[in-house]
C-alpha atoms as a PDB file:
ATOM      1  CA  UNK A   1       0.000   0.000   0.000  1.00  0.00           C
ATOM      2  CA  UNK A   2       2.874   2.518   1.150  1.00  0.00           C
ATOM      3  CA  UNK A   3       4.731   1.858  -2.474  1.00  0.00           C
ATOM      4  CA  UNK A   4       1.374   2.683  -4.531  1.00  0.00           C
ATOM      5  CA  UNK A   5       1.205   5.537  -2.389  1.00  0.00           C
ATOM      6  CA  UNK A   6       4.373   6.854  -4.107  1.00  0.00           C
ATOM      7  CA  UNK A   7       3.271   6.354  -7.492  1.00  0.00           C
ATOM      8  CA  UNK A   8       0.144   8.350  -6.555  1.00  0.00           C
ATOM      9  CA  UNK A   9       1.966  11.466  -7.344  1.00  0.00           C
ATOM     10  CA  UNK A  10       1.540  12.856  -3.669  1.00  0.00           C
ATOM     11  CA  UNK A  11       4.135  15.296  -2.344  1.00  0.00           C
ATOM     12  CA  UNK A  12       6.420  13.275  -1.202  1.00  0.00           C
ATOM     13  CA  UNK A  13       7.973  12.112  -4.323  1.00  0.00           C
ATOM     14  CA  UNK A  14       6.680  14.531  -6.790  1.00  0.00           C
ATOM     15  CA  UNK A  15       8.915  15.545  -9.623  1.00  0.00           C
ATOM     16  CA  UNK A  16       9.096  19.612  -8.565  1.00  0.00           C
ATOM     17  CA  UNK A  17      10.320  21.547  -6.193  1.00  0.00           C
ATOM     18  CA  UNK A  18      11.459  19.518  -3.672  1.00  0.00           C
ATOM     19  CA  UNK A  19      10.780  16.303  -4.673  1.00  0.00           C
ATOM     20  CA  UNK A  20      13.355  13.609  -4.435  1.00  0.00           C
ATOM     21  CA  UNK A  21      13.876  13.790  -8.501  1.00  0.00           C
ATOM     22  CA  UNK A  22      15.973  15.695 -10.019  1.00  0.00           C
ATOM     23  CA  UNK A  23      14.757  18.750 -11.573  1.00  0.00           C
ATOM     24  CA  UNK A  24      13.519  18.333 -15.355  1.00  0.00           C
ATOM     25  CA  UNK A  25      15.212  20.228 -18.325  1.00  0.00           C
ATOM     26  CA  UNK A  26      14.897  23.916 -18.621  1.00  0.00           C
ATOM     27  CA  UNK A  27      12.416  23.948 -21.591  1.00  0.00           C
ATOM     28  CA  UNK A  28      13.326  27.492 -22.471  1.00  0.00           C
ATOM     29  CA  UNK A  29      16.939  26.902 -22.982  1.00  0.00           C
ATOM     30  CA  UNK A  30      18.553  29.222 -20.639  1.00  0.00           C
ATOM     31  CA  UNK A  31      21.290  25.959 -19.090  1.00  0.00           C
ATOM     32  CA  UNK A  32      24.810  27.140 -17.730  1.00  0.00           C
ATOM     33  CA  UNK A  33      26.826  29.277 -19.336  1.00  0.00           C
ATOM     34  CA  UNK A  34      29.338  27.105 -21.387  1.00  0.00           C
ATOM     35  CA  UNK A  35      32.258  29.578 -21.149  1.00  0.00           C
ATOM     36  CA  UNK A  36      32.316  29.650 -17.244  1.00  0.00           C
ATOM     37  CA  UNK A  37      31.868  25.795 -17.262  1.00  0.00           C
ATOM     38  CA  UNK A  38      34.872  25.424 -19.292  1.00  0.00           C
ATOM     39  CA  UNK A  39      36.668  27.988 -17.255  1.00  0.00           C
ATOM     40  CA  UNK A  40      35.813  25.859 -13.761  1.00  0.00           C
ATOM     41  CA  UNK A  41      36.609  22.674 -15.411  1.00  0.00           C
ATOM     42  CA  UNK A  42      40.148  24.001 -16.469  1.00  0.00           C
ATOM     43  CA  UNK A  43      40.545  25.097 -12.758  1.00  0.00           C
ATOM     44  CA  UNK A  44      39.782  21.687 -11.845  1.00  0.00           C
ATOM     45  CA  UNK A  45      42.401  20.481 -14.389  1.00  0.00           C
ATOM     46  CA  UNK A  46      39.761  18.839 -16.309  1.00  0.00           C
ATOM     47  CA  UNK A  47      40.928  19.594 -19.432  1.00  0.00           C
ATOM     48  CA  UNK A  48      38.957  17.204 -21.656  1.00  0.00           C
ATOM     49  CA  UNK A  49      35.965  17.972 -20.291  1.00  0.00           C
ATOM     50  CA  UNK A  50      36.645  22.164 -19.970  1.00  0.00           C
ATOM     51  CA  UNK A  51      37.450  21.791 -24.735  1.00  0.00           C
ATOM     52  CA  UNK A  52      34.113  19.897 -24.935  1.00  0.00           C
ATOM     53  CA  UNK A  53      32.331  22.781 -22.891  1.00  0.00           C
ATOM     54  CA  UNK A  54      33.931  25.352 -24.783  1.00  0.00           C
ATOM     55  CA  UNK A  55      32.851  23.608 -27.924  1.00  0.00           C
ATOM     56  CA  UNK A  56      29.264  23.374 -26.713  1.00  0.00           C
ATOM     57  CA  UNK A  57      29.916  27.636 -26.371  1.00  0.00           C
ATOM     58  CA  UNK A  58      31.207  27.570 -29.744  1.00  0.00           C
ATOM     59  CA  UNK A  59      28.411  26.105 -30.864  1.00  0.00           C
ATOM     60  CA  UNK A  60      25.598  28.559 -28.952  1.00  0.00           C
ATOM     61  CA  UNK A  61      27.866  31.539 -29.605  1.00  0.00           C
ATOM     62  CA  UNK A  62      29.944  31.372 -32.209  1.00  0.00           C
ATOM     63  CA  UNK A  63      33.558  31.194 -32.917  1.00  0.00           C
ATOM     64  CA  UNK A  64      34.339  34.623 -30.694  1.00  0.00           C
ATOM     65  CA  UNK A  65      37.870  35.659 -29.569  1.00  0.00           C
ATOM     66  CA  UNK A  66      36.803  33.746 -25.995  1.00  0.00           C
ATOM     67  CA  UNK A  67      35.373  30.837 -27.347  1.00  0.00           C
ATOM     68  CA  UNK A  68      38.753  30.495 -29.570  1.00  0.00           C
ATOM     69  CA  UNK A  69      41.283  31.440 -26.839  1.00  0.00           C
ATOM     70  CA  UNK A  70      39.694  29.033 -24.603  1.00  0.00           C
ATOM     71  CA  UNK A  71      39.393  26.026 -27.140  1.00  0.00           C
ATOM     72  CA  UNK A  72      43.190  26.804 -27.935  1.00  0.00           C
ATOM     73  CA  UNK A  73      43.805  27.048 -24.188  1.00  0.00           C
ATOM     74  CA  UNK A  74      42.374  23.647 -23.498  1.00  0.00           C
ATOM     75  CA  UNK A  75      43.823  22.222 -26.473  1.00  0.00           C
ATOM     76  CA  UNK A  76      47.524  23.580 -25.109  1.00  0.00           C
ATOM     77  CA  UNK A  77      47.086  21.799 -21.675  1.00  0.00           C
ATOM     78  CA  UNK A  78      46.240  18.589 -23.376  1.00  0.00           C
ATOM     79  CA  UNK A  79      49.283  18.823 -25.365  1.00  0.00           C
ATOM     80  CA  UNK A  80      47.658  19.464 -28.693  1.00  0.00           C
ATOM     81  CA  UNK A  81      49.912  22.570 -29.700  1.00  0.00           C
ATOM     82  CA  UNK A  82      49.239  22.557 -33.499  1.00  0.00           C
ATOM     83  CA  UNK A  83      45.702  22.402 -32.599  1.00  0.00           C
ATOM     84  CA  UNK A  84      45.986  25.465 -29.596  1.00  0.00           C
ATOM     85  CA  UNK A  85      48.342  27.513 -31.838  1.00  0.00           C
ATOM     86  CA  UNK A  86      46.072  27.154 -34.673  1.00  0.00           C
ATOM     87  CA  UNK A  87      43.227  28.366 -32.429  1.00  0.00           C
ATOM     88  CA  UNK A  88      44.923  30.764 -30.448  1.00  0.00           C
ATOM     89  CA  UNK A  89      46.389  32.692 -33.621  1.00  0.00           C
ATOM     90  CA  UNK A  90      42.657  32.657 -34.672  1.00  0.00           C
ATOM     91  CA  UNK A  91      41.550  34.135 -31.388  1.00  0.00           C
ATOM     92  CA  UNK A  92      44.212  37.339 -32.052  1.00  0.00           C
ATOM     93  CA  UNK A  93      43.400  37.728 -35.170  1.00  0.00           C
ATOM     94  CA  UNK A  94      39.611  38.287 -33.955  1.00  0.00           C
ATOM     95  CA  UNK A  95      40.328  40.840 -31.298  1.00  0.00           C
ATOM     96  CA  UNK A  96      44.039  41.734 -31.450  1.00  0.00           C
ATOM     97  CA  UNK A  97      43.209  43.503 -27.393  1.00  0.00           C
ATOM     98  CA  UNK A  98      42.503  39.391 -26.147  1.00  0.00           C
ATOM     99  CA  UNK A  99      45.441  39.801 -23.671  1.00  0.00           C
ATOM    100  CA  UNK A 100      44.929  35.730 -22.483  1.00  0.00           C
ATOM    101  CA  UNK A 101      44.987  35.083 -26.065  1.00  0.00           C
ATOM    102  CA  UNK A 102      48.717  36.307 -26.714  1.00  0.00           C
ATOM    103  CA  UNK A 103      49.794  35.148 -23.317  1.00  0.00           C
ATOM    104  CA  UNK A 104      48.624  31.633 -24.359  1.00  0.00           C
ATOM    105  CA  UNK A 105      50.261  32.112 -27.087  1.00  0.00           C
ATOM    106  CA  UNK A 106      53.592  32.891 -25.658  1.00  0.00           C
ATOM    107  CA  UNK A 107      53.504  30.299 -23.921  1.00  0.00           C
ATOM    108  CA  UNK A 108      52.998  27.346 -26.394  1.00  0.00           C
ATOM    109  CA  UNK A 109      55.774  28.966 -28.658  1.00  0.00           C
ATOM    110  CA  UNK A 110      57.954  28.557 -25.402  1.00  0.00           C
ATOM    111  CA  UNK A 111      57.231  25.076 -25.202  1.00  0.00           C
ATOM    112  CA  UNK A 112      57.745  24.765 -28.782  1.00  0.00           C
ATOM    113  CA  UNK A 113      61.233  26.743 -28.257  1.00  0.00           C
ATOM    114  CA  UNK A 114      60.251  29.731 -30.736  1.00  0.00           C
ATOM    115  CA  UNK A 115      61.708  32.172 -28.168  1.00  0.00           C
ATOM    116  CA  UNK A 116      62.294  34.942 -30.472  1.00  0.00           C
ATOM    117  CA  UNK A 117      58.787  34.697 -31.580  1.00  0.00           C
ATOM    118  CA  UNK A 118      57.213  33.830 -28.092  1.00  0.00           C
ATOM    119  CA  UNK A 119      58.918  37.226 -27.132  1.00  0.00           C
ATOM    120  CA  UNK A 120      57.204  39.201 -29.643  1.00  0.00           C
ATOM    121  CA  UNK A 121      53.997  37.420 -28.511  1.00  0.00           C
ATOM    122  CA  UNK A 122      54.496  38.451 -24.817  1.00  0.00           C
ATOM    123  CA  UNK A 123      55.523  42.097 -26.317  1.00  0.00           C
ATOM    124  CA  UNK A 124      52.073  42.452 -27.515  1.00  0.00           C
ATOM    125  CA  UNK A 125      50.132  40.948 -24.517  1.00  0.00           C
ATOM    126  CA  UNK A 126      52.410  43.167 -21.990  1.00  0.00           C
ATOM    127  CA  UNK A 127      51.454  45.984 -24.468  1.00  0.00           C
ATOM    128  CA  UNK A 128      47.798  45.000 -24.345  1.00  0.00           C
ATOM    129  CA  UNK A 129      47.486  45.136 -20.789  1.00  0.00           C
ATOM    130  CA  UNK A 130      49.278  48.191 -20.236  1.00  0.00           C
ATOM    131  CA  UNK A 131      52.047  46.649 -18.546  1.00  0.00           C
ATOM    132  CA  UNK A 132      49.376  45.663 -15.562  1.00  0.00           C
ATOM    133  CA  UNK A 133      50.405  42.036 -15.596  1.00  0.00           C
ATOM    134  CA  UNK A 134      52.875  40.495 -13.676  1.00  0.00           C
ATOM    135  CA  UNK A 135      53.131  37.403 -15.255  1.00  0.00           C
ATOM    136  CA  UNK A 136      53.237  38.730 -18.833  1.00  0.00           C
ATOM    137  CA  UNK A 137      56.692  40.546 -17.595  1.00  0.00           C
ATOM    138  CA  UNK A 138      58.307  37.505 -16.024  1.00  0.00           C
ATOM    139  CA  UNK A 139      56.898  35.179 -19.308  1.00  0.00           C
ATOM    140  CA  UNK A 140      58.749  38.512 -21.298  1.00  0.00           C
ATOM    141  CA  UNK A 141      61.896  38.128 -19.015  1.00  0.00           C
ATOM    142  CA  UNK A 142      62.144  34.606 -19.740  1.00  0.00           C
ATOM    143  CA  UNK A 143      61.111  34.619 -23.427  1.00  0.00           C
ATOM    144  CA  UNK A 144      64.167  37.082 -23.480  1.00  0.00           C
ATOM    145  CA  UNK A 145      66.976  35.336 -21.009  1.00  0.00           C
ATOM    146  CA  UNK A 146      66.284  31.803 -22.920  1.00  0.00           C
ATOM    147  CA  UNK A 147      66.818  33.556 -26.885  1.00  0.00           C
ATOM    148  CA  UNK A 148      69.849  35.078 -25.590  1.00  0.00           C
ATOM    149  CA  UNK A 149      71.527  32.290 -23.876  1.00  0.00           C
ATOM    150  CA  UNK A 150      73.189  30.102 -25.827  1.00  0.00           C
ATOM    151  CA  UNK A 151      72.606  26.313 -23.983  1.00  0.00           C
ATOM    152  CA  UNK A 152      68.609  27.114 -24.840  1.00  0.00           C
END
């Protein structure tokens, strides 16, 4: 008796607000913002899962200078650096002000040992941000020290 109780569709287990179901889908299509998924997800050092939410942004919004940046970002921390450059070149070109753009890019042509180029990059992102970032300067400083010493 108490289990066709349940099914009755009395409070208890009802499918709103505070039933023990989880919610149903938002009909009118306002879910998460994609973007700031991806962003958590990277903080979590999910990488995988922070590209396909930044995809799914793509998708909803287009291929904007933060959707690019942060599809090229993802794609650097999973080691995909033809893919990130490729993406993060993309991103610049679309807004050539995306400081996080040209710092990402900096930093995949340092780990691709294009220091010459990588300190051009970090030029234009210090530039960018009007010389308010502290990491741009040290990615500068060692963009510089590493094209100038000889054992790099």
């Amino acid at each position: 008796l108490g289990a066709l109780g349940a099914c009755s569709g009395g409070p208890g287990l009802a499918r709103g607000a505070g039933g023990v179901y989880a919610p149903g889908v938002d009909e009118r299509g306002t879910g998460a913002d994609q973007l700031e998924v991806g962003h958590r997800l990277m903080q979590a050092r999910e990488y995988q899962l922070a590209l396909e939410a930044y995809m799914r942004a793509a998708a909803h919004e287009g291929l904007t200078a933060d959707t690019l940046a942060a599809m090229g970002s993802a794609n650097l921390r999973l080691g995909r650096l033809n893919q990130a450059e490729d993406l993060l070149r993309r991103a610049v070109a679309e807004d050539a002000m995306f400081v996080p753009a040209w710092n990402n890019l900096g930093v995949l042509l340092m780990e691709q040992r294009r220091f010459g180029e990588a300190s051009e990059v970090f030029r234009r992102a210090y530039a960018a941000d009007s010389g308010n970032s502290d990491t741009i300067r040290d990615n500068l400083r060692l963009a510089l020290a590493r094209m100038e010493d000889p054992f790099y």
